[in-house]
Structures are given as structure tokens and as C-alpha cells.
PDB file of N, CA and C in Angstrom:
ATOM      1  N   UNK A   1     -60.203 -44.272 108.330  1.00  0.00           N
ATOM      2  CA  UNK A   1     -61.599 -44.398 107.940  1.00  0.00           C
ATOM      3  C   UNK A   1     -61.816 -43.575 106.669  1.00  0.00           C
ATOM      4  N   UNK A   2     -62.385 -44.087 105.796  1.00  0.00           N
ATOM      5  CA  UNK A   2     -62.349 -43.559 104.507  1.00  0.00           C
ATOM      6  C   UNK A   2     -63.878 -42.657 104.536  1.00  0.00           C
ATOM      7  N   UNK A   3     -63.677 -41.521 103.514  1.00  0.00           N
ATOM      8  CA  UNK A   3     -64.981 -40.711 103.685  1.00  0.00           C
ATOM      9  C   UNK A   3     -66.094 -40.883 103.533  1.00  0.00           C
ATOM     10  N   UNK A   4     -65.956 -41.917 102.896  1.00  0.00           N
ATOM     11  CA  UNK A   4     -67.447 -42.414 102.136  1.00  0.00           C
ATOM     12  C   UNK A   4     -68.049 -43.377 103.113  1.00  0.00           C
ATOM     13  N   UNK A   5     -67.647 -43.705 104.232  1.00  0.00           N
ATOM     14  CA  UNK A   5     -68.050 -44.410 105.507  1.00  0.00           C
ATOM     15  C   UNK A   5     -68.338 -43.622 106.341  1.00  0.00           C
ATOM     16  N   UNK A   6     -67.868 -42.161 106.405  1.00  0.00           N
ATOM     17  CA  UNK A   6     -68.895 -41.477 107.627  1.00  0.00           C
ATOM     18  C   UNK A   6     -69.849 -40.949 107.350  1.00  0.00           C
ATOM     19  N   UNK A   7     -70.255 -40.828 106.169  1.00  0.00           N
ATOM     20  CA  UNK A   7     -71.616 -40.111 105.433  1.00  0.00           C
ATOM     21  C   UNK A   7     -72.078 -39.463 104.546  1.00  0.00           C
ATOM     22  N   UNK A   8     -72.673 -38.627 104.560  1.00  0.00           N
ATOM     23  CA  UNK A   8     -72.834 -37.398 103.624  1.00  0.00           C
ATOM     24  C   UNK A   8     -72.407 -36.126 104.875  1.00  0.00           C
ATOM     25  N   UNK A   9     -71.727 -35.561 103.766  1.00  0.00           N
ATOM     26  CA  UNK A   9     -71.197 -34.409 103.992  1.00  0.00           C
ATOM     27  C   UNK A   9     -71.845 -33.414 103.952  1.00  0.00           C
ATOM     28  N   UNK A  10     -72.010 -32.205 105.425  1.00  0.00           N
ATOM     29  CA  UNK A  10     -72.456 -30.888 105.396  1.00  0.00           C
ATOM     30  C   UNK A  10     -71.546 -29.567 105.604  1.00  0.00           C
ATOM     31  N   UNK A  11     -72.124 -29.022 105.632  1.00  0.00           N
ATOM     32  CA  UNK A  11     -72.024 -27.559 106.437  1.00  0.00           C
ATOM     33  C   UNK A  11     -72.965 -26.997 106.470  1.00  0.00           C
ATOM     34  N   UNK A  12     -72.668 -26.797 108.090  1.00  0.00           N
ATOM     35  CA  UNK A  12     -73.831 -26.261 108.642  1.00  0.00           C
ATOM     36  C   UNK A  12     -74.336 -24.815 108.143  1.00  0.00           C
ATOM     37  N   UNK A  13     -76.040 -24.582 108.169  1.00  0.00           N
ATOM     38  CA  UNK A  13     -75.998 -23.650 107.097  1.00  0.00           C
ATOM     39  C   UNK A  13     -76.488 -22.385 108.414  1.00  0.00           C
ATOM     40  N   UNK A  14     -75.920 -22.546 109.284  1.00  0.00           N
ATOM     41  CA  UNK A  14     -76.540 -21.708 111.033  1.00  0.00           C
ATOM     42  C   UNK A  14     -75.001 -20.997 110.996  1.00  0.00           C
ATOM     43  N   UNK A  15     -73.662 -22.205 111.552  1.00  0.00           N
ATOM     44  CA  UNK A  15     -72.444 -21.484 111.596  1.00  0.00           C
ATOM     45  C   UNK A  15     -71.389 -21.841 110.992  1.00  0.00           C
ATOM     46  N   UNK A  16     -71.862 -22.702 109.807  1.00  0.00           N
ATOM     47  CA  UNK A  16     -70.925 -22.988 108.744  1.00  0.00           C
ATOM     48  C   UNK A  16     -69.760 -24.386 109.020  1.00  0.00           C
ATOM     49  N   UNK A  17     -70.422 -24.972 110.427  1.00  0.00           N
ATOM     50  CA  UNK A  17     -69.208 -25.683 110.287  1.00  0.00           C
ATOM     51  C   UNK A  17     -69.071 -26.941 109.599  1.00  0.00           C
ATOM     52  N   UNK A  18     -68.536 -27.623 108.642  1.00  0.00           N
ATOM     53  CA  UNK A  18     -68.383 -28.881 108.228  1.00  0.00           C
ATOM     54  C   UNK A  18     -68.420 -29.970 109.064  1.00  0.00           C
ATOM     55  N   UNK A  19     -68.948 -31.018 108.288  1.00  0.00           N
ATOM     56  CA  UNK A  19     -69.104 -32.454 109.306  1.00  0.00           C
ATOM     57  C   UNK A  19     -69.602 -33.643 108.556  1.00  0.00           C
ATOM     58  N   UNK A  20     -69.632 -34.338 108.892  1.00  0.00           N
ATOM     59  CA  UNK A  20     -70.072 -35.643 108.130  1.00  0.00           C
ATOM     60  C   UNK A  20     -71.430 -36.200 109.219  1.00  0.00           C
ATOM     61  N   UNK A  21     -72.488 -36.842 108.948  1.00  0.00           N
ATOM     62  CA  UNK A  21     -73.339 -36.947 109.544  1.00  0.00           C
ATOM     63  C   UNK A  21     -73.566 -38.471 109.966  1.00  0.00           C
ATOM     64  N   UNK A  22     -72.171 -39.265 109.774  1.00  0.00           N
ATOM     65  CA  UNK A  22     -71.871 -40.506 110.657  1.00  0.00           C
ATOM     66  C   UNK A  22     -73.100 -41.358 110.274  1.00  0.00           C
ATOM     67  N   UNK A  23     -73.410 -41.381 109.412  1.00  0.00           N
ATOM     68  CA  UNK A  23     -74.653 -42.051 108.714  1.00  0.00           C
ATOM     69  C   UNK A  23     -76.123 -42.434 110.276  1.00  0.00           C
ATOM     70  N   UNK A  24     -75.851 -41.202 110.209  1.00  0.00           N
ATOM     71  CA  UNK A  24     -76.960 -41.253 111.901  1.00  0.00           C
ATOM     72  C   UNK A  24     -78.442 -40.361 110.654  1.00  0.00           C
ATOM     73  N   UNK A  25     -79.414 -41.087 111.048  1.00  0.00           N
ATOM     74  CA  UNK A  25     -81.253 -40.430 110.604  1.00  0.00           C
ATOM     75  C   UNK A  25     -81.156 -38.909 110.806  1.00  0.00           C
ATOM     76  N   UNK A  26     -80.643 -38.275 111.995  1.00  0.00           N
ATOM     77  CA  UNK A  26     -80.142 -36.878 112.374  1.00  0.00           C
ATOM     78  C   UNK A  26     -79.255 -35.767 111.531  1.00  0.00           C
ATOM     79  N   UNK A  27     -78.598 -35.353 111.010  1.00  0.00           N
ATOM     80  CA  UNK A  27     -77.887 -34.885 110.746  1.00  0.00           C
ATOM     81  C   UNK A  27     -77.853 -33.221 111.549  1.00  0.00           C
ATOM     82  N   UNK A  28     -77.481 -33.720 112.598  1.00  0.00           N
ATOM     83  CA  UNK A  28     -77.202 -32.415 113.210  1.00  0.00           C
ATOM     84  C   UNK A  28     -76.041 -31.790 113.802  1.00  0.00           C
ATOM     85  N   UNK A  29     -76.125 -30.145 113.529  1.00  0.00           N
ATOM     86  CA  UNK A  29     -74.815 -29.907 113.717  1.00  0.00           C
ATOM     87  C   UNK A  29     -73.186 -30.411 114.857  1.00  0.00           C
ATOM     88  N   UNK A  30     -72.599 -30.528 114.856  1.00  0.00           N
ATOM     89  CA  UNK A  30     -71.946 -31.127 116.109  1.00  0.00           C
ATOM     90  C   UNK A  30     -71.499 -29.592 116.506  1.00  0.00           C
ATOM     91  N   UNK A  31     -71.386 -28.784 116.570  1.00  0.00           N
ATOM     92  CA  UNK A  31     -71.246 -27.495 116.736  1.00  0.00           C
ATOM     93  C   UNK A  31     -72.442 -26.450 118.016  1.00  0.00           C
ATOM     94  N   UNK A  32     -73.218 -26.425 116.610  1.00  0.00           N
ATOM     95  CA  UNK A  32     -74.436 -25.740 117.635  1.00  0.00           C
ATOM     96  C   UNK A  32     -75.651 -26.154 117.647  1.00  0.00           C
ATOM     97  N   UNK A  33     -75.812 -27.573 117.232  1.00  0.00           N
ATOM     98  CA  UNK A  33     -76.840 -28.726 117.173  1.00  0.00           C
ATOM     99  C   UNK A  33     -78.041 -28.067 116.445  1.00  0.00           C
ATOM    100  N   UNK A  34     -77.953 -27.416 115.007  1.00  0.00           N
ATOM    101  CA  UNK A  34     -78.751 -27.560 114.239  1.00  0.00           C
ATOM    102  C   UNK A  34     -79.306 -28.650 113.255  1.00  0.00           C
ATOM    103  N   UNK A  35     -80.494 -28.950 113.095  1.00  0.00           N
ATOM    104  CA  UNK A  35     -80.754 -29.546 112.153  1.00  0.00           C
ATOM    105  C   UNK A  35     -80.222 -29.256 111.044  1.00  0.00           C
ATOM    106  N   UNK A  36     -79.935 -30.187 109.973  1.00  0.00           N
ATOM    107  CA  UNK A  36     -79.740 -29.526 108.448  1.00  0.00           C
ATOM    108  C   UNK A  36     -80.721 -29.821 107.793  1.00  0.00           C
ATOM    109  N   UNK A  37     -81.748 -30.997 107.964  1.00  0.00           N
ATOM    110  CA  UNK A  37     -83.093 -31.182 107.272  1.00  0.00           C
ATOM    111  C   UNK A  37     -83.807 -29.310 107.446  1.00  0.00           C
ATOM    112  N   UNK A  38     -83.702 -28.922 108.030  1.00  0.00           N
ATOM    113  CA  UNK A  38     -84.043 -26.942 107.993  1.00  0.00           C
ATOM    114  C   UNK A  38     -83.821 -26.339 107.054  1.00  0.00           C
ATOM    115  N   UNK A  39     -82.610 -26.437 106.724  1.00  0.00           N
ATOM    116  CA  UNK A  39     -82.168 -25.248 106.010  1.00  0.00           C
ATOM    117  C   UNK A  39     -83.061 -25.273 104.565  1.00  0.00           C
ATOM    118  N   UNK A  40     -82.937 -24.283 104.152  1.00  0.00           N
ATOM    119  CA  UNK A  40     -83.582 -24.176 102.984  1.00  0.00           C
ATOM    120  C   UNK A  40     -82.396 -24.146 101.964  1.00  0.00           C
ATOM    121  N   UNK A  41     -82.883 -25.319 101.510  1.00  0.00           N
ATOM    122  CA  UNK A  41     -82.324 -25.852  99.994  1.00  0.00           C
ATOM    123  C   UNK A  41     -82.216 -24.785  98.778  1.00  0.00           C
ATOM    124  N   UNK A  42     -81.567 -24.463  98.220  1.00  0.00           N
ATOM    125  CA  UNK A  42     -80.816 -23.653  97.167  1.00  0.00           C
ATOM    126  C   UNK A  42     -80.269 -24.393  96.232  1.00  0.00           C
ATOM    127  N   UNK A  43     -80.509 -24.721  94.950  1.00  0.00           N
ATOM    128  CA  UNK A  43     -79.822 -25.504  94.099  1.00  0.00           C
ATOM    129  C   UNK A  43     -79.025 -24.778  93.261  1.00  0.00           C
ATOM    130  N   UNK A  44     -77.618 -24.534  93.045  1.00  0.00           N
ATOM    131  CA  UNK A  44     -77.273 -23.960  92.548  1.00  0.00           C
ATOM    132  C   UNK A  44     -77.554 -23.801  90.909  1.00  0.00           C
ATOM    133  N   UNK A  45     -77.644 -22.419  90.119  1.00  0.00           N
ATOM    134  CA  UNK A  45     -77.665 -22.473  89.010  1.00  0.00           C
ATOM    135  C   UNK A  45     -76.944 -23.321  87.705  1.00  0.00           C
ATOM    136  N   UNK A  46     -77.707 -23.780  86.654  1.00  0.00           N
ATOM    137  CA  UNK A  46     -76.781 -24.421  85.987  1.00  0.00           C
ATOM    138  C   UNK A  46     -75.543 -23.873  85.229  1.00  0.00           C
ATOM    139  N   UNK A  47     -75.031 -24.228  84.529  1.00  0.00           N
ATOM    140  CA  UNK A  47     -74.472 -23.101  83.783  1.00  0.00           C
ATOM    141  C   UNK A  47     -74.522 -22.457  83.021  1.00  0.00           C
ATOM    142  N   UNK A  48     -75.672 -23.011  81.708  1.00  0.00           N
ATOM    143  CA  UNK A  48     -76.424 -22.083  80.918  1.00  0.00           C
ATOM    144  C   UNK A  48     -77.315 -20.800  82.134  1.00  0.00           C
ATOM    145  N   UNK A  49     -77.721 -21.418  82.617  1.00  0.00           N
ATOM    146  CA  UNK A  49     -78.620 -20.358  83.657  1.00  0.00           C
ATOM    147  C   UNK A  49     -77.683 -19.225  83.871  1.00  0.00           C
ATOM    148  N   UNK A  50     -76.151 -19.431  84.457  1.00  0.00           N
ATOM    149  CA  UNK A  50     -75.247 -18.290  84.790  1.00  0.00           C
ATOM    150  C   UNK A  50     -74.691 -17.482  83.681  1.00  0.00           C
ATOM    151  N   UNK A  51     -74.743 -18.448  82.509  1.00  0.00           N
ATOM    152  CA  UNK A  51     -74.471 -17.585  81.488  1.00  0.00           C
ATOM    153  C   UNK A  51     -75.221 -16.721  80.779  1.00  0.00           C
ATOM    154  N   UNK A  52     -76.843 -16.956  80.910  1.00  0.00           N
ATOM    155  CA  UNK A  52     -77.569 -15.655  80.626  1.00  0.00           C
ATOM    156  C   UNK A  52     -77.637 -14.784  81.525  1.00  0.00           C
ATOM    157  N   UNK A  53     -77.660 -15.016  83.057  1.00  0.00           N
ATOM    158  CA  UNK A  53     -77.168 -13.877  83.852  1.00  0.00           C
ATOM    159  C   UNK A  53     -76.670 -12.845  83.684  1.00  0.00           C
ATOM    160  N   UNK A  54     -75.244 -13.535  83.435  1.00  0.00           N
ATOM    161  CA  UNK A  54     -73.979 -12.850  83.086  1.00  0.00           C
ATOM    162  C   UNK A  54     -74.534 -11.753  82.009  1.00  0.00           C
ATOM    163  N   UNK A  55     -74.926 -12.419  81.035  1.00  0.00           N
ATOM    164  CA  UNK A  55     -74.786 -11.595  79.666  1.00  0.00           C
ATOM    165  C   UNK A  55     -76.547 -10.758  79.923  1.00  0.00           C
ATOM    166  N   UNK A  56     -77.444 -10.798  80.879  1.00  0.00           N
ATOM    167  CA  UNK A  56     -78.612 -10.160  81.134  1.00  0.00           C
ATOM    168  C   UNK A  56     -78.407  -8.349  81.099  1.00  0.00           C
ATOM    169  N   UNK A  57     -77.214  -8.020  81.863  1.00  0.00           N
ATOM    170  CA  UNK A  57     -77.582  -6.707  81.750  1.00  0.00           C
ATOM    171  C   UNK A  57     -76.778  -5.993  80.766  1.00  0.00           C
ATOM    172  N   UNK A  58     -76.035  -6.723  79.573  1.00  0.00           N
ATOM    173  CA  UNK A  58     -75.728  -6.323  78.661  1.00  0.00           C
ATOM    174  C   UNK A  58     -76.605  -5.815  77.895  1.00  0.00           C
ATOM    175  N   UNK A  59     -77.689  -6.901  77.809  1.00  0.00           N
ATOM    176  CA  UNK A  59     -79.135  -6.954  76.860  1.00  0.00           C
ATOM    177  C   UNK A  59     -79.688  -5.911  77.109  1.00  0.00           C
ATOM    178  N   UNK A  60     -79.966  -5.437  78.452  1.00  0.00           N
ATOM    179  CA  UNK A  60     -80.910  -4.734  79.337  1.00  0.00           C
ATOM    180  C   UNK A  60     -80.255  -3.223  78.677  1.00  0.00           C
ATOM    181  N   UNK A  61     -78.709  -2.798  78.768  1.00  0.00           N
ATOM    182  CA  UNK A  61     -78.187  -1.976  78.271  1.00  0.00           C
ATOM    183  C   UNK A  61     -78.414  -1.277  76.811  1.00  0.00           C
ATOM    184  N   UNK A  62     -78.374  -2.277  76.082  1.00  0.00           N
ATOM    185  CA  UNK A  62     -78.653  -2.200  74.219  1.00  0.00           C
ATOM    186  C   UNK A  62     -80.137  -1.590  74.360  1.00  0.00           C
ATOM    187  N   UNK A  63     -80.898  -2.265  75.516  1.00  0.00           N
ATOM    188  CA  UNK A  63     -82.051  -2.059  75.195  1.00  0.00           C
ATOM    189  C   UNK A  63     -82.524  -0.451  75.876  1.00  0.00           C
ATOM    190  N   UNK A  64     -82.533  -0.118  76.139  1.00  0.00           N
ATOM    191  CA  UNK A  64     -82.531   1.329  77.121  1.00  0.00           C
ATOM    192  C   UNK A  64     -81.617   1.810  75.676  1.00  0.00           C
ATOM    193  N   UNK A  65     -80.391   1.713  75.305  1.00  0.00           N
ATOM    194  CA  UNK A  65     -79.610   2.738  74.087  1.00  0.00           C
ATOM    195  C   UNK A  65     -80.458   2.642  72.796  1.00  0.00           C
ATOM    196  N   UNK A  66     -81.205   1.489  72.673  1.00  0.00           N
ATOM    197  CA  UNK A  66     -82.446   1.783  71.676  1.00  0.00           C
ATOM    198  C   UNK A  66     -83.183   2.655  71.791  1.00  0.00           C
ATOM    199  N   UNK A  67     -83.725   2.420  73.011  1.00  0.00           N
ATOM    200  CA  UNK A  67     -85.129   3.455  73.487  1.00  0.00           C
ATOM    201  C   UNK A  67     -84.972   5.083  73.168  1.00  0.00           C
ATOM    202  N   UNK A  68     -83.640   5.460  73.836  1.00  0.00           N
ATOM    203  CA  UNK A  68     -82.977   6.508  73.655  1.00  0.00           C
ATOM    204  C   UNK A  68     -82.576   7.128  72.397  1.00  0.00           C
ATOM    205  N   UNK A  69     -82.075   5.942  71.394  1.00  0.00           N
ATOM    206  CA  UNK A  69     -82.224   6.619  69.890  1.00  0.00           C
ATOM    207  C   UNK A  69     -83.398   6.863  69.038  1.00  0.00           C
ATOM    208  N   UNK A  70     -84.549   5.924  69.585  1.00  0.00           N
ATOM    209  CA  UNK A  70     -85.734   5.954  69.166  1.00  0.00           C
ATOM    210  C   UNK A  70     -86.374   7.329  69.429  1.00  0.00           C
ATOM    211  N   UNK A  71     -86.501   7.677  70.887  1.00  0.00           N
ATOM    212  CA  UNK A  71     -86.922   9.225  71.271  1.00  0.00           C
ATOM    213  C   UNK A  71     -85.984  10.225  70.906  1.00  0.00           C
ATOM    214  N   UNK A  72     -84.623  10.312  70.552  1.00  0.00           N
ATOM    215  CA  UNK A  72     -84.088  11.542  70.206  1.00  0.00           C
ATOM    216  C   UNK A  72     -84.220  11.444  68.134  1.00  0.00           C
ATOM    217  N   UNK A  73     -85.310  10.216  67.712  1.00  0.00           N
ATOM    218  CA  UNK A  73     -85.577  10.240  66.281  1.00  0.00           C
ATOM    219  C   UNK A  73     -86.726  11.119  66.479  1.00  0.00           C
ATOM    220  N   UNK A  74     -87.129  10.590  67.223  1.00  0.00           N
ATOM    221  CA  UNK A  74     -89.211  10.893  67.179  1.00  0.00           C
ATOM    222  C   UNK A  74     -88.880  12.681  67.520  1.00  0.00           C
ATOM    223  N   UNK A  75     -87.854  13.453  68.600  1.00  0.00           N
ATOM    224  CA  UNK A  75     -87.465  14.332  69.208  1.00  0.00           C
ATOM    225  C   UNK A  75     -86.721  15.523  68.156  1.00  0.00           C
ATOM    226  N   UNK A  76     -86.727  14.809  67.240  1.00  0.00           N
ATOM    227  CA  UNK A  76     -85.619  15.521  65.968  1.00  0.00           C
ATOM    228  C   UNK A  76     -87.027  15.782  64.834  1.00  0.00           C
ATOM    229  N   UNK A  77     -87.686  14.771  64.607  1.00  0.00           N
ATOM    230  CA  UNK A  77     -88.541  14.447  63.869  1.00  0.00           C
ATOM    231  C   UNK A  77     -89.550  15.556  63.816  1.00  0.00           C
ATOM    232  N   UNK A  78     -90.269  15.647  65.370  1.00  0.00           N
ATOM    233  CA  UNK A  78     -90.737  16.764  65.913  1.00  0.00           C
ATOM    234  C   UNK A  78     -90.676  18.163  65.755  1.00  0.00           C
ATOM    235  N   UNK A  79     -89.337  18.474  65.871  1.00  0.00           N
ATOM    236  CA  UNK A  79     -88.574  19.896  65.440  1.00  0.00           C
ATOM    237  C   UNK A  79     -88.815  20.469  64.124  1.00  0.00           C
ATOM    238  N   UNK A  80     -88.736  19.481  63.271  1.00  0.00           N
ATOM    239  CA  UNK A  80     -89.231  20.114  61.921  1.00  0.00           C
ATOM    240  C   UNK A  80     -90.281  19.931  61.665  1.00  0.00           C
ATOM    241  N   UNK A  81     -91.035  20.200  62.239  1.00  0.00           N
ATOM    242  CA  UNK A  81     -92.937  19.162  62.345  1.00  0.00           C
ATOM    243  C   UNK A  81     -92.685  18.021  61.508  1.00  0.00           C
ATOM    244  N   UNK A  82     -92.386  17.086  61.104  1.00  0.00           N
ATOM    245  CA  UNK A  82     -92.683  15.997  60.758  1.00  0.00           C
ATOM    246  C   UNK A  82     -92.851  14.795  61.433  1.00  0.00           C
ATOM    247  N   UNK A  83     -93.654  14.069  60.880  1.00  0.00           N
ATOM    248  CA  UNK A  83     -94.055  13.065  61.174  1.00  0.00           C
ATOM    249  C   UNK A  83     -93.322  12.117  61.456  1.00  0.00           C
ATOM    250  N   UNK A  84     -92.912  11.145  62.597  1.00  0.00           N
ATOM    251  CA  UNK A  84     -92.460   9.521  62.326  1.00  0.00           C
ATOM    252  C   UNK A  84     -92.460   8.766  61.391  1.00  0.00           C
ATOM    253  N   UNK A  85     -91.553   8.420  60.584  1.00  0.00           N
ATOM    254  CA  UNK A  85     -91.553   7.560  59.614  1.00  0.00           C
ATOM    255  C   UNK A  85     -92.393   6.084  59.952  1.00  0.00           C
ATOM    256  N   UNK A  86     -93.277   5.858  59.459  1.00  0.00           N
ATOM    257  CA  UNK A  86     -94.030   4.251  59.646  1.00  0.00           C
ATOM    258  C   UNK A  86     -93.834   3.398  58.555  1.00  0.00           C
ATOM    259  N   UNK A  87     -93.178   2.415  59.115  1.00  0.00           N
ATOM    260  CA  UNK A  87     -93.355   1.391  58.166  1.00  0.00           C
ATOM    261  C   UNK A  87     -94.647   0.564  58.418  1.00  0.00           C
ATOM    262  N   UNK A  88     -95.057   0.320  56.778  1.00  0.00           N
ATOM    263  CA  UNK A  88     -96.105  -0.689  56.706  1.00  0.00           C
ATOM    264  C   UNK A  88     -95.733  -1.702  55.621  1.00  0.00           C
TER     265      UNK A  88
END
């Protein structure tokens, strides 16, 4: 019997077990007779999506080592009473 004749394919999202849902309206576990119409749907990320992830707390990093050079300018700046440089 070829796969594409017993159904759509799960796993169960209760105890994980795989199954095909025998093209029955039901799709319930054969295991521990959960529904899978339940579970809550999760679509996985695309791959642009994972790739700003990925690269998110790089950004997050640079940005905090800015902050930090910014206050030890303003912190230096201070010391000799002077002022913050402003650009206009």
C-alpha cells in the first residue's frame, strides 16, 4: 500500500507517535486516542525569519557596545567639565 493512500501523515502532538490517519474525518491518535484537530498549530519559521533570529543578538550586542562608548564619551567629557559635542 503506497503512502499516499493511507493519508495525511501525523504525529501525535500528546505522545509523539506517528500515524497516518487512513483518510478517516477523525484523525485520532491510535496510541492514546487524541485528537490532532487540538493541537495547536505552529508554523514553522521561514527562513529569512531564522536568519534574522540568528543574526538578532548580534545586533542587540553592537548595540549595548554603542551605548557603552557613548557614556564612557559623555563620562570622559564630564571630567574635564566639558560639554558633549552636538552636532547640528
Amino acid at each position: 500500500m503506497a503512502a499516499k493512500d493511507m493519508g495525511t501523515k501525523y504525529t501525535c502532538f500528546k505522545c509523539g507517535t506517528r500515524f497516518y490517519d487512513l483518510k478517516r474525518p477523525e484523525p485520532l491518535c491510535p496510541k492514546c486516542g487524541a485528537d490532532q484537530r487540538e493541537a495547536a498549530s505552529i508554523k514553522p519559521p521561514e527562513k529569512t525569519e531564522r536568519r534574522r533570529a540568528a543574526r538578532a543578538p548580534v545586533e542587540e550586542v553592537e548595540e549595548v557596545e554603542q551605548e557603552l562608548v557613548e557614556e564612557e564619551e559623555m563620562a570622559a567629557d564630564e571630567d574635564f567639565g566639558e560639554e558633549p559635542d552636538e552636532d547640528y
